[in-house]
Protein backbone atom coordinates (compact mmCIF):
# COMPACT_ATOMS: atom_id res chain seq x y z
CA UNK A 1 34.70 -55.54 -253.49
CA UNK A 2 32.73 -52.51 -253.94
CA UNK A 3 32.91 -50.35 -256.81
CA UNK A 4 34.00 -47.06 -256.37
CA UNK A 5 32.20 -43.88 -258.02
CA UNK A 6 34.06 -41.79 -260.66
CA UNK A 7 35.42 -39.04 -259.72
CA UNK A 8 32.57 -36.95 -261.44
CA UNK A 9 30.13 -38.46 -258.75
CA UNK A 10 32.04 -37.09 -256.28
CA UNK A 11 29.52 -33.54 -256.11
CA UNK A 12 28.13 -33.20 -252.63
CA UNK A 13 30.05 -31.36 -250.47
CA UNK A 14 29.95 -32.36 -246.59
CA UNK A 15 31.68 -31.53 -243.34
CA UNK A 16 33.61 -33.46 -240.47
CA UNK A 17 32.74 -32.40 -237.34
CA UNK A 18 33.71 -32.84 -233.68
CA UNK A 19 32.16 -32.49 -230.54
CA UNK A 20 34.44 -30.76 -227.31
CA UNK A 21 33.37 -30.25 -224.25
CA UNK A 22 34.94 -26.67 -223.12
CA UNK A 23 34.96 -25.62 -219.72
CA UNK A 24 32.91 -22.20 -220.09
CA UNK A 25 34.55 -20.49 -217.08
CA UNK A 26 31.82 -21.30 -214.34
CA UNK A 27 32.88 -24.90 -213.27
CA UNK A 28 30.04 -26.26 -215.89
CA UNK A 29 31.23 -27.93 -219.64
CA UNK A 30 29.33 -26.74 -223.14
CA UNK A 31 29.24 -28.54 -226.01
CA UNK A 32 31.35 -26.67 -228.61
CA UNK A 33 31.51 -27.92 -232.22
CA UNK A 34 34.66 -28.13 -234.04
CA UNK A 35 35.08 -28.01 -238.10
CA UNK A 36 37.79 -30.45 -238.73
CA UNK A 37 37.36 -30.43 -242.58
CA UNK A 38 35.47 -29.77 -245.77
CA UNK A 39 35.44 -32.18 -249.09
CA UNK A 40 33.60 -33.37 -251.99
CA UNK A 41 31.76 -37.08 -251.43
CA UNK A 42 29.34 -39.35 -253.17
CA UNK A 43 26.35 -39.69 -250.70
CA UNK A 44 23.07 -41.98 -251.45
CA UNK A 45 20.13 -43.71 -249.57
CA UNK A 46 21.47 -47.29 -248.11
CA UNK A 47 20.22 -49.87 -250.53
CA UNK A 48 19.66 -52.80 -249.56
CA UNK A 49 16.95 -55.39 -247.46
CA UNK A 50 19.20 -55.66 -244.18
CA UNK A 51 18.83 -51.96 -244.12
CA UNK A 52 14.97 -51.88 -245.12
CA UNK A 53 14.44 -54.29 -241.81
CA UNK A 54 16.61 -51.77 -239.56
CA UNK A 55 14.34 -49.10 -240.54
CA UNK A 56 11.76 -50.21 -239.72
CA UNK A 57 12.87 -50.93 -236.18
CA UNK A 58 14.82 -48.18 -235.08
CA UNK A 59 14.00 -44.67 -236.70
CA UNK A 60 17.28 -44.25 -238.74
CA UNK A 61 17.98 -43.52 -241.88
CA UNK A 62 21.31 -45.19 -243.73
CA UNK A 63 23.50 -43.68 -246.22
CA UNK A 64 26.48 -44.87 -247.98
CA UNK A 65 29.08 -42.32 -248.47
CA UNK A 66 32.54 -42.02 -250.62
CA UNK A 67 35.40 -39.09 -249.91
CA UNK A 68 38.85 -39.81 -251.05
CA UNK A 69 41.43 -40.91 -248.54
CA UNK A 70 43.53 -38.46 -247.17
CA UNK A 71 46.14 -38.63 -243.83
CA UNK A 72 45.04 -35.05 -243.30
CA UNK A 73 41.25 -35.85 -243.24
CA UNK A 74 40.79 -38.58 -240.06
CA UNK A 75 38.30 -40.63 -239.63
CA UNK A 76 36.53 -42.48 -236.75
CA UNK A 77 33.52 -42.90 -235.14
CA UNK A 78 34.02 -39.92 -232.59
CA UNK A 79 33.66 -37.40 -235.96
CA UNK A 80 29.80 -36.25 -236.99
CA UNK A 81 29.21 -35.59 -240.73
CA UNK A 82 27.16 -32.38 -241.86
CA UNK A 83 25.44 -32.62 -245.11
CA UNK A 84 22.62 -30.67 -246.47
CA UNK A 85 21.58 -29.50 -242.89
CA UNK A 86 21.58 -33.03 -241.83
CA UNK A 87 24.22 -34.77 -238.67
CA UNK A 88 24.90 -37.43 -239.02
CA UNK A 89 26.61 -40.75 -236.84
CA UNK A 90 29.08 -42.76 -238.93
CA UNK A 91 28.16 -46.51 -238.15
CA UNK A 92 31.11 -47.80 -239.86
CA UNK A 93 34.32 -47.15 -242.13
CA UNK A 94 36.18 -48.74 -244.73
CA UNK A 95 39.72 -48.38 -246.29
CA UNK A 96 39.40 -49.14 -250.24
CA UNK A 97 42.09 -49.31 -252.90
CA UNK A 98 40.96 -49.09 -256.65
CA UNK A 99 44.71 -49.21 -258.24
CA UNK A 100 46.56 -46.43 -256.86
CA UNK A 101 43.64 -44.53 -255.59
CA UNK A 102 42.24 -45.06 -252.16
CA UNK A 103 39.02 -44.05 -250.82
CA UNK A 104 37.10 -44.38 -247.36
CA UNK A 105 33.35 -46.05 -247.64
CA UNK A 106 31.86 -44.45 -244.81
CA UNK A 107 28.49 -45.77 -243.34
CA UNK A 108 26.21 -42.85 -241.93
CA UNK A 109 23.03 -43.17 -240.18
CA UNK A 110 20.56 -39.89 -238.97
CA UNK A 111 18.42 -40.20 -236.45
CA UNK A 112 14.51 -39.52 -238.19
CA UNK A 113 13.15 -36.40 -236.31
């Protein structure tokens, strides 16, 4: 089981956002982003050899990422995270209880320009 930050860590903010395509009044469809939410998450640099070997193939870089879990904040792979001037794709999610806390280990990957 992974160990979850302390709260304290929790000091980057970041941003859920979602891509809708809006019918601009023409007949043609923009892309309009959407900000779903706002919170506090612990973000670092993937760590580990699996993700050393992906790099090198495929121009991404992996973070790890904590937010607490919340039924108002959703989360799936349709959602793009903002941090720092960075979008990212999350790869993969996971639901983790630490006593009576729960938390959401998010897996984010940005494309290397």
């Amino acid at each position: 089981m992974a160990k979850v930050p302390t709260i304290g860590q929790f000091n980057r903010r970041i941003q859920a956002l979602r891509y809708n395509n809006v019918n601009d009044g023409f007949g043609r469809y923009i892309e309009q982003v959407e900000n779903i939410y706002s919170t506090w998450a612990y973000i670092q640099p993937t760590r580990s050899n699996r993700a050393y070997l992906e790099n090198q193939n495929n121009q991404l870089n992996y973070y790890d990422c904590y937010i607490r879990f919340s039924e108002e904040r959703p989360i799936n792979k349709s959602i793009r995270i903002s941090y720092e001037n960075r979008l990212m794709t999350i790869e993969s999610f996971t639901e983790i209880r630490e006593g009576a806390k729960r938390f959401w280990k998010l897996i984010l990957s940005e494309q290397i320009q």
